[in-house]
Protein backbone atom coordinates (compact mmCIF):
# COMPACT_ATOMS: atom_id res chain seq x y z
CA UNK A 1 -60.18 0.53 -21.56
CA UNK A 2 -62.91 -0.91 -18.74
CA UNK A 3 -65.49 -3.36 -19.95
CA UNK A 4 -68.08 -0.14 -18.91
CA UNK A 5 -65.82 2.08 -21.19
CA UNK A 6 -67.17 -0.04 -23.92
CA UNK A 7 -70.14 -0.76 -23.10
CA UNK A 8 -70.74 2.86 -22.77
CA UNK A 9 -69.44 4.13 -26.26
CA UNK A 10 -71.42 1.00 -27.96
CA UNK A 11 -74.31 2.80 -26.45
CA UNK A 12 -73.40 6.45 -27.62
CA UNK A 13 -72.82 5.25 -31.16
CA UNK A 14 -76.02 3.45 -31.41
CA UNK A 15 -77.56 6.84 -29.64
CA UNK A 16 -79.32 4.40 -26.87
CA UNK A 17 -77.97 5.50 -23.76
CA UNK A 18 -76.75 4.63 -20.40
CA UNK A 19 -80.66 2.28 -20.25
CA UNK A 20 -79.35 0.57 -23.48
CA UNK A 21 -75.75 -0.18 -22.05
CA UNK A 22 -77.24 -1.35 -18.37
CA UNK A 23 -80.06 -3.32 -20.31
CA UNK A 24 -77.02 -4.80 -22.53
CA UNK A 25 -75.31 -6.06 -19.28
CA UNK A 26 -77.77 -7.45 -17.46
CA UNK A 27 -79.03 -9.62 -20.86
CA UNK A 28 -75.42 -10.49 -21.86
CA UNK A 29 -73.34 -10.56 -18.30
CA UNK A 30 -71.06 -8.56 -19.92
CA UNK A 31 -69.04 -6.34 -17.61
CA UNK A 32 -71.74 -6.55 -14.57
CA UNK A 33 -68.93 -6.53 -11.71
CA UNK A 34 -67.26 -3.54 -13.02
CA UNK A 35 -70.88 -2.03 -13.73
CA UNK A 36 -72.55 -2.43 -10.10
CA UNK A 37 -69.02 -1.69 -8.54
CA UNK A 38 -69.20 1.80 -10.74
CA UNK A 39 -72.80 2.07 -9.41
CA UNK A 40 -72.21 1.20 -5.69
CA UNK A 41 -69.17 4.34 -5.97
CA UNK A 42 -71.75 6.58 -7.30
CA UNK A 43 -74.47 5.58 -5.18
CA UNK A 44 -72.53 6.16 -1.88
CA UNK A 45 -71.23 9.80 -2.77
CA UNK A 46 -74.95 10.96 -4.89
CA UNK A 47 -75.03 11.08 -8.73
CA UNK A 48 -72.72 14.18 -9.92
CA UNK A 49 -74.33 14.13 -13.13
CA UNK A 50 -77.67 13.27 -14.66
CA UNK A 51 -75.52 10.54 -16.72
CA UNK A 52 -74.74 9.28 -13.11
CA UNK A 53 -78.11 9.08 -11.44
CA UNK A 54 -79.43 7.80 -14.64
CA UNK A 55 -76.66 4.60 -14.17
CA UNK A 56 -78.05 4.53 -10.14
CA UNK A 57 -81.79 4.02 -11.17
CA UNK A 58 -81.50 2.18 -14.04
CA UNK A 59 -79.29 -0.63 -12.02
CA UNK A 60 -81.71 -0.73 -9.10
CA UNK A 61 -83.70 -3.28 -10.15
CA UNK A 62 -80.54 -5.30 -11.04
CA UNK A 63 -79.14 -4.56 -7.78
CA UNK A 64 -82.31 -5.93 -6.15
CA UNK A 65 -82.61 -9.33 -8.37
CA UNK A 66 -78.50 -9.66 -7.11
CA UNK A 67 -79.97 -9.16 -3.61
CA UNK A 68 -82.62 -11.92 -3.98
CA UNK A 69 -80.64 -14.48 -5.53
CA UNK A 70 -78.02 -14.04 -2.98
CA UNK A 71 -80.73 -14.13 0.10
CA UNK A 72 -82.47 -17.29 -1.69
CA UNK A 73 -78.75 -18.96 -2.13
CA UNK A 74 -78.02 -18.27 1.00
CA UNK A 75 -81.28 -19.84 2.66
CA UNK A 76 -81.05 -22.71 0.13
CA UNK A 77 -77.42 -23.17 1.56
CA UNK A 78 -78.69 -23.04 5.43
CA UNK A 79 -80.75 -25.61 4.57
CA UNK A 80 -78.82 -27.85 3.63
CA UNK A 81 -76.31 -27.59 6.27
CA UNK A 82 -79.07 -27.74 8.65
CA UNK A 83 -79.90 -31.39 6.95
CA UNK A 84 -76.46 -32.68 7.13
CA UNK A 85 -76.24 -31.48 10.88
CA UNK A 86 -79.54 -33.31 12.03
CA UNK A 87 -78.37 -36.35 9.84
CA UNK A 88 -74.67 -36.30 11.70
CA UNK A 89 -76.05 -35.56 14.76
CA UNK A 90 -78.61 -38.49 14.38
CA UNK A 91 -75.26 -40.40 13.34
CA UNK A 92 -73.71 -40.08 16.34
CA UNK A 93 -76.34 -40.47 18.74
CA UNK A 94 -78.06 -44.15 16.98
CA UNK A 95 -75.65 -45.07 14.18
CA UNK A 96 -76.15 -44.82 10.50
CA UNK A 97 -79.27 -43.65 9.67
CA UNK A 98 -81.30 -45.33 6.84
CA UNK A 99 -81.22 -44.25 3.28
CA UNK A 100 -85.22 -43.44 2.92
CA UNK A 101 -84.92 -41.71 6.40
CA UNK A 102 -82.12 -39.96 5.25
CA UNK A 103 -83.63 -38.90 2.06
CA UNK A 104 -86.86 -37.73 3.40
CA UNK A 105 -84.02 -35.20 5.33
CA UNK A 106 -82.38 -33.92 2.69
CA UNK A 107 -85.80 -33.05 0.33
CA UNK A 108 -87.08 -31.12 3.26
CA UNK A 109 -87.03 -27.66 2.25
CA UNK A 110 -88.88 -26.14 5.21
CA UNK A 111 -86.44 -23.92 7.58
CA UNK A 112 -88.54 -24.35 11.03
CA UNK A 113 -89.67 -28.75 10.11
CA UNK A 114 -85.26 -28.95 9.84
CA UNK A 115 -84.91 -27.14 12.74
CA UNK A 116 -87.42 -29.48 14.73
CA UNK A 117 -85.72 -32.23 13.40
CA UNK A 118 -82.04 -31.02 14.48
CA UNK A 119 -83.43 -30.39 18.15
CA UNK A 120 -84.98 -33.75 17.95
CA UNK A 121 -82.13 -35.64 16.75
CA UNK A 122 -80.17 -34.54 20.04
CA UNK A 123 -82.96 -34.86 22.57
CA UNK A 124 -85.37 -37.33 20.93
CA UNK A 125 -85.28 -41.38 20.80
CA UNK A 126 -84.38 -43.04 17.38
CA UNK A 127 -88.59 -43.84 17.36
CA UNK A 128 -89.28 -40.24 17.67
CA UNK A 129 -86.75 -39.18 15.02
CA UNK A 130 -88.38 -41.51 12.82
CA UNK A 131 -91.54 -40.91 13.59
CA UNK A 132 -91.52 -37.10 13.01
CA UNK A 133 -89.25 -37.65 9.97
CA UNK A 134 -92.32 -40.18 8.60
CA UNK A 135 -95.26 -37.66 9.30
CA UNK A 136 -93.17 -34.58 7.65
CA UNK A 137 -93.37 -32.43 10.32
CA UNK A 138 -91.73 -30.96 13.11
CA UNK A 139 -92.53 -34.49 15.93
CA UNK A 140 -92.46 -33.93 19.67
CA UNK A 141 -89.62 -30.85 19.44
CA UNK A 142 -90.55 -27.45 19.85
């Protein structure tokens, strides 16, 4: 028997229903891949049942937080690979770079600033790198 076997006949013996046994999931992370794998079947052939669309809308909003953690992950993820590019980049360009320099590069959580900073580290002199590092901001890269 599935983990969403049981989770649905826990529900029908309390009498709380498929909102009950999606609720119980979500609070317990008890049987969520097999639950959102169920969902994404019925979801790409249409609910058969009410029992079925019931599972569909009462998962969205699960779905959706899924969705956001994975897009914030992800960007969280960028970021830091972003940081340790400008940081090897600056490497290999001026030598080691300097552990307060370096730090200011890895706390900086803005996409676009990193993205200044990568350009800069390949184009820009050591000053410049610092410089923009320093102020915070994106320096003489656009």
């Amino acid at each position: 028997m599935s983990n969403l076997e049981r989770i649905g006949q826990r529900a029908r013996k309390r009498s709380c229903g498929v909102r009950s046994a999606v609720e119980a999931c979500s609070f317990l992370h008890i049987g969520l891949g097999p639950l959102l794998r169920f969902r994404a079947a019925i979801a790409e052939v249409g609910p058969a049942t009410p029992e079925e669309e019931e599972i569909v809308m009462t998962t969205q909003e699960l779905v959706e937080q899924f969705i956001e953690q994975g897009r914030k992950q992800g960007l969280a993820q960028g970021m830091a690979q972003m940081a340790r590019a400008t940081i090897e980049l600056y490497e290999a360009r001026f030598g080691p770079m300097p552990p307060a320099l370096r730090s200011d590069v890895e706390a900086m959580h803005d996409l676009p600033t990193l993205h200044a900073w990568l350009l800069l580290a390949g184009t820009g002199t050591r000053e410049e790198v610092h410089d923009a590092v320093a102020a915070g901001t994106a320096g003489g890269a656009s």
